[in-house]
N, C-alpha and C. Protein backbone atom coordinates (compact mmCIF):
# COMPACT_ATOMS: atom_id res chain seq x y z
N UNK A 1 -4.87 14.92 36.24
CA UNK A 1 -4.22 15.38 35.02
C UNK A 1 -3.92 14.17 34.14
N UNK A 2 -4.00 14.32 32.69
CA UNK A 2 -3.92 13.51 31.84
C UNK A 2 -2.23 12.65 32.09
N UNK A 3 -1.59 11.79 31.42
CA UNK A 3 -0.37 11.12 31.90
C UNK A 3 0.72 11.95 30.72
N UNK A 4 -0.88 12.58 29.19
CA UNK A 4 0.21 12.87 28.40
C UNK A 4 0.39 14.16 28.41
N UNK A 5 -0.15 15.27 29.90
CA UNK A 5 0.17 16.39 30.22
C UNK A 5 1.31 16.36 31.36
N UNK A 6 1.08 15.11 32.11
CA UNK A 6 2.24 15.02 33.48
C UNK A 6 3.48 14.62 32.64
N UNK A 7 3.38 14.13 31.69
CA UNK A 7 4.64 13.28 31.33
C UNK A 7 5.26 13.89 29.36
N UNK A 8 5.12 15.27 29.70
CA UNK A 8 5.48 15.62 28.52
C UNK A 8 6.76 15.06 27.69
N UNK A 9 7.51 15.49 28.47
CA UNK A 9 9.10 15.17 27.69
C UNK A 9 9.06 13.44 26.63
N UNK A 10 8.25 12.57 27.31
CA UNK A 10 8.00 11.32 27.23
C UNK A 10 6.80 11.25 25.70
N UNK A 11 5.78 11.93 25.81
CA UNK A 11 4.99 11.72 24.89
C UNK A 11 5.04 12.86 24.13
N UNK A 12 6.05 13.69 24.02
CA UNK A 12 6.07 14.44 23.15
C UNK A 12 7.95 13.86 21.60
N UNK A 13 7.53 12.55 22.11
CA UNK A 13 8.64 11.58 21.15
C UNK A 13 7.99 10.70 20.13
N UNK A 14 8.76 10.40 19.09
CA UNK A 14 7.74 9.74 18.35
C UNK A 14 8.27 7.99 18.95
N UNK A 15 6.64 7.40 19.09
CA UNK A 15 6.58 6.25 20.46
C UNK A 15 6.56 5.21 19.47
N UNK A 16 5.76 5.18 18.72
CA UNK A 16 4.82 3.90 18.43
C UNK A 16 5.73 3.68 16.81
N UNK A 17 6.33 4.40 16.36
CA UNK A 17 6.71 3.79 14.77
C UNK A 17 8.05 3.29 14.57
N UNK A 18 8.73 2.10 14.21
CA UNK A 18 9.44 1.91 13.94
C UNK A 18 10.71 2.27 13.36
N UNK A 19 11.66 1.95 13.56
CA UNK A 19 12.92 2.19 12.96
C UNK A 19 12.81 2.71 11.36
N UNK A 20 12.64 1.95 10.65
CA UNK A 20 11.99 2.20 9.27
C UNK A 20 10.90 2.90 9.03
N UNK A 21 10.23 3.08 9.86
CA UNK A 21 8.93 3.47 9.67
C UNK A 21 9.23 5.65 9.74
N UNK A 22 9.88 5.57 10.62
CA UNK A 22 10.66 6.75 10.78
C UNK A 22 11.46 7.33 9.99
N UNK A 23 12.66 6.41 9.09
CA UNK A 23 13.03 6.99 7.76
C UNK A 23 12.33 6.88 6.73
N UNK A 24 11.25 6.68 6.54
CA UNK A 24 10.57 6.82 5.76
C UNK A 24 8.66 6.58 6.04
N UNK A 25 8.28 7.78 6.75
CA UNK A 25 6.77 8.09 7.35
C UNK A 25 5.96 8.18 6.20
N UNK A 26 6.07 8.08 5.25
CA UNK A 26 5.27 8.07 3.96
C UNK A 26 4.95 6.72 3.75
N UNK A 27 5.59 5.85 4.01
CA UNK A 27 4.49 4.25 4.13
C UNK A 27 3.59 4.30 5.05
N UNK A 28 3.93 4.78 6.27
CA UNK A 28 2.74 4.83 7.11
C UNK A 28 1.09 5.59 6.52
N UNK A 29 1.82 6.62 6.26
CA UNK A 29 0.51 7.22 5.45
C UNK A 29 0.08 6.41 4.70
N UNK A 30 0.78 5.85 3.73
CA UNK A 30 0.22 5.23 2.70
C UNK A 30 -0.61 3.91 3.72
N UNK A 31 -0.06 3.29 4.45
CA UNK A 31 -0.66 1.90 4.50
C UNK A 31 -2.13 1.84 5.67
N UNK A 32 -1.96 3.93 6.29
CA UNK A 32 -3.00 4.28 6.79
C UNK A 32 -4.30 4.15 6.12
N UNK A 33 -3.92 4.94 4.82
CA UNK A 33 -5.21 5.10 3.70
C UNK A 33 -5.12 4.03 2.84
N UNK A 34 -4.82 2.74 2.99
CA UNK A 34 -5.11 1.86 2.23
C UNK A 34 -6.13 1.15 2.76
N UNK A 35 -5.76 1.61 4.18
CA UNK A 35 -6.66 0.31 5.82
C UNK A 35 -7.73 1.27 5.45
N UNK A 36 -7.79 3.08 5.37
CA UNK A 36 -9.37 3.44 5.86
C UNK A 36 -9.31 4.15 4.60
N UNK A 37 -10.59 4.33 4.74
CA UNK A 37 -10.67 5.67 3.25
C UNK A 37 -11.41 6.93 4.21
N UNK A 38 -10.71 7.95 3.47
CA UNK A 38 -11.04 9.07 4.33
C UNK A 38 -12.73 9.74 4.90
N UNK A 39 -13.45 9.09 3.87
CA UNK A 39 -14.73 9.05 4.43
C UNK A 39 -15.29 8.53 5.93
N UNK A 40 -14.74 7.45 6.13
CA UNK A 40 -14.42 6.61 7.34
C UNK A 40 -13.85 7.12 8.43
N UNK A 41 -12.54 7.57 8.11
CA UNK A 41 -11.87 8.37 9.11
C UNK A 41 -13.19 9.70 10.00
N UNK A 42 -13.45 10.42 9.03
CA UNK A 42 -14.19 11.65 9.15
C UNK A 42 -15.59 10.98 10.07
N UNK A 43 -15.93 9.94 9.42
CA UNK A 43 -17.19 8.94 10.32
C UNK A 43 -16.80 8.96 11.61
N UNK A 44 -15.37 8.42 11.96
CA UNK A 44 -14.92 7.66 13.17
C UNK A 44 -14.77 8.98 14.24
N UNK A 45 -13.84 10.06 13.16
CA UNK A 45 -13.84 11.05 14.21
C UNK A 45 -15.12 11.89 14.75
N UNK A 46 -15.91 11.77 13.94
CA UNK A 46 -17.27 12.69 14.26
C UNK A 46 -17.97 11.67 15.25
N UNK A 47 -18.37 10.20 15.28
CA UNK A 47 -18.79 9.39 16.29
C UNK A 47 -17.68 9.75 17.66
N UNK A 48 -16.51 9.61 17.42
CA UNK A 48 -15.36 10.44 19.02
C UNK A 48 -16.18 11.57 19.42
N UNK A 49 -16.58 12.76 18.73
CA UNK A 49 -16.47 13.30 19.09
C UNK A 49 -17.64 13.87 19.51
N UNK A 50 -18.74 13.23 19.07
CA UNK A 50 -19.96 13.35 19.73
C UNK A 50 -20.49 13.01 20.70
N UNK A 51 -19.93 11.59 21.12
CA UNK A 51 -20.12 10.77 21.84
C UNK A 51 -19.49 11.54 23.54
N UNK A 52 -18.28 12.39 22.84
CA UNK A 52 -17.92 13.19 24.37
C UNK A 52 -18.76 14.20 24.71
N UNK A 53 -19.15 14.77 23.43
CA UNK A 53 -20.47 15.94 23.67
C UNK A 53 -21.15 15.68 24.26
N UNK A 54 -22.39 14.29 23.91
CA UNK A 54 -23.92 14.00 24.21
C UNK A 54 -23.54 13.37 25.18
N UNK A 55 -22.87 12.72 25.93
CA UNK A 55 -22.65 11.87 27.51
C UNK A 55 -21.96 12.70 28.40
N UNK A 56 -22.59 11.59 29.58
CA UNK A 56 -22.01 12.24 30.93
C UNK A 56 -21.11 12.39 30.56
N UNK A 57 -20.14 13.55 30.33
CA UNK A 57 -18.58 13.65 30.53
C UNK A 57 -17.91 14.59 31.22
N UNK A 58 -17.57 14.38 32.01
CA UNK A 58 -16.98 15.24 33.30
C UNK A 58 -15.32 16.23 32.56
N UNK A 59 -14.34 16.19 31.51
CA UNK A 59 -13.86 16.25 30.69
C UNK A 59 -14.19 17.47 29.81
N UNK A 60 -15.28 17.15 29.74
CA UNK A 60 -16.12 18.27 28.16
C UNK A 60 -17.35 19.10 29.00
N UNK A 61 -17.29 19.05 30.10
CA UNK A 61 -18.37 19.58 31.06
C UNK A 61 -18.49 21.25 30.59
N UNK A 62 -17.14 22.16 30.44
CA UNK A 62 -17.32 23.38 30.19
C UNK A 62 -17.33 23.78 28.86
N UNK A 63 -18.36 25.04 28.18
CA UNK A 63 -18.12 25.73 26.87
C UNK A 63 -16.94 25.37 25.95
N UNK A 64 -15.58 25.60 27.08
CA UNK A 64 -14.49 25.97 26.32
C UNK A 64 -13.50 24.66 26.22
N UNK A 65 -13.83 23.91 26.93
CA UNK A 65 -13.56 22.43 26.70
C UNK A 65 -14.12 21.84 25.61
N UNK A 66 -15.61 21.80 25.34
CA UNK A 66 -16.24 21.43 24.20
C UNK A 66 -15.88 22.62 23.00
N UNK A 67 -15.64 23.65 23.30
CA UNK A 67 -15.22 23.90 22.00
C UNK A 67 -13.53 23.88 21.69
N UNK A 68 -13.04 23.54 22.41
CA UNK A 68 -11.41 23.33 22.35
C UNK A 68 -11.63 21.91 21.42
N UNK A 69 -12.15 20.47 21.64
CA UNK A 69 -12.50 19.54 21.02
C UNK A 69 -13.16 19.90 19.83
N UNK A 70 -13.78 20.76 19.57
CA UNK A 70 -14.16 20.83 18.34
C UNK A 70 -13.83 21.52 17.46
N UNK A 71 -12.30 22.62 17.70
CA UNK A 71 -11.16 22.78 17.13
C UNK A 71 -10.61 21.59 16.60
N UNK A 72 -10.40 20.67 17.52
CA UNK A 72 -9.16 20.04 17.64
C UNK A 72 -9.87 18.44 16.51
N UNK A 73 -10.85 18.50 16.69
CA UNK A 73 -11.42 17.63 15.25
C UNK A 73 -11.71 18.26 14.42
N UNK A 74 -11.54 19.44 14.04
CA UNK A 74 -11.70 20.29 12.60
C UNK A 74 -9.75 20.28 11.71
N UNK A 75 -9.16 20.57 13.11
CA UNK A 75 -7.28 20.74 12.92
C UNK A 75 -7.18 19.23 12.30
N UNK A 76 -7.61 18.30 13.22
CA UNK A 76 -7.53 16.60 12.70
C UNK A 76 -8.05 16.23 11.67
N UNK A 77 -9.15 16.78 11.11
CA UNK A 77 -9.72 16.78 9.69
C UNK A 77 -8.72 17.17 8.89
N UNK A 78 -8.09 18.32 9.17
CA UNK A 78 -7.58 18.95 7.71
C UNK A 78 -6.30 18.61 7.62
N UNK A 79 -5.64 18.07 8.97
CA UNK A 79 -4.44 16.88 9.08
C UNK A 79 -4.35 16.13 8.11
N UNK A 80 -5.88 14.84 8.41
CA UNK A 80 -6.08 13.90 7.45
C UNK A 80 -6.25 14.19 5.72
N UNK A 81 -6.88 15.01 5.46
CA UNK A 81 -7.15 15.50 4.30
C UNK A 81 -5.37 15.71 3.68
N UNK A 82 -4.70 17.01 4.07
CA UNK A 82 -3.57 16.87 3.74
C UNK A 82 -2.85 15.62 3.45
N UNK A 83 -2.86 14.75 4.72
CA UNK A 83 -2.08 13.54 4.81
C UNK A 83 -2.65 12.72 2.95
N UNK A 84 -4.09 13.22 2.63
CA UNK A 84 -4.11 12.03 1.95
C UNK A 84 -3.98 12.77 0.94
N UNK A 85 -3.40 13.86 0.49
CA UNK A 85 -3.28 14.51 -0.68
C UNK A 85 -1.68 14.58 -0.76
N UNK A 86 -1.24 14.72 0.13
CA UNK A 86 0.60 14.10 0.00
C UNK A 86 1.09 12.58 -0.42
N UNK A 87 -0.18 12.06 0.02
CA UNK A 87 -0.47 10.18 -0.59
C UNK A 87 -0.86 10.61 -1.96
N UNK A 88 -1.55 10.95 -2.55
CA UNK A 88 -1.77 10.48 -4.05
C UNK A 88 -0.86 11.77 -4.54
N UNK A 89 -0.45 12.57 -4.09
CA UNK A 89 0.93 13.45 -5.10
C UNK A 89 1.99 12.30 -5.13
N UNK A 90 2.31 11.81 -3.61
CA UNK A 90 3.63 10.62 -4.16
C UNK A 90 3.19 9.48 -4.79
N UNK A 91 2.25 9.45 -4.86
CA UNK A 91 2.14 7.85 -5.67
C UNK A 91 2.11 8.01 -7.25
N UNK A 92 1.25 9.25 -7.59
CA UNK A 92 1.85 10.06 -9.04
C UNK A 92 3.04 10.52 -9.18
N UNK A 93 3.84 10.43 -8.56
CA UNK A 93 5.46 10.57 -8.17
C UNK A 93 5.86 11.93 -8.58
N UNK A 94 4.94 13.22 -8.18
CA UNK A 94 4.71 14.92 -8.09
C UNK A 94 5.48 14.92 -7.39
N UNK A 95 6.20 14.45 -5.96
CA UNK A 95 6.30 15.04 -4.51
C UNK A 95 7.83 14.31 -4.79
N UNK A 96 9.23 14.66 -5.43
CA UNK A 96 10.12 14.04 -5.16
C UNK A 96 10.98 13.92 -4.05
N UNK A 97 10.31 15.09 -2.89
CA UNK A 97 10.92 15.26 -1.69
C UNK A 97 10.91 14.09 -0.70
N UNK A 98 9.29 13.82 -0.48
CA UNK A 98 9.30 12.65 -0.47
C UNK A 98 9.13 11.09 -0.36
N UNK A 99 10.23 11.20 -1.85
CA UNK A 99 10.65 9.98 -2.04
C UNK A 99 11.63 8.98 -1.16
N UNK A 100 11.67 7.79 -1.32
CA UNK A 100 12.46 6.82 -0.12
C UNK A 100 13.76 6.83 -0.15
């Protein structure tokens, strides 16, 4: 079993972002899509996710495994997409919610 299915309570926290980064998650976005442009992203995830398809992968072995993954990079697409349309509403300063 995966560590982030044995160990829910634990990875279901936010781990990795900072103090600041947490009152205010809209830099992160922003300094996400400054590093990639969403074309890229969509590249990176479609190379993930092929790469589990076309190889040995013991993981993606059944129907519903491979198509659970290919939910779950369509949900992550439209994540990102959102994410970067809440980035250019705040930077046109549309979105006063939010603001810092």
């Amino acid at each position: 079993m995966s560590q982030f299915l044995d160990k829910k309570e634990l990875f279901d926290r936010i781990l990795l972002l900072k103090e600041d980064e947490k009152q205010y998650p809209m830099g992160v976005i922003e300094r996400f899509f400054n590093d990639y442009r969403l074309h890229e992203c969509r590249d990176t995830l479609w190379s993930m996710v092929e790469t589990c398809l076309t190889t040995d992968n013991a993981e993606f072995n059944a129907p519903e495994e491979r198509g659970n993954l290919l939910q779950r990079y369509r949900d992550f697409e439209r994540f990102l997409e959102a994410g970067h349309l809440l980035l250019q509403e705040h930077l046109r300063g549309n979105s006063p919610a939010l603001e810092k």
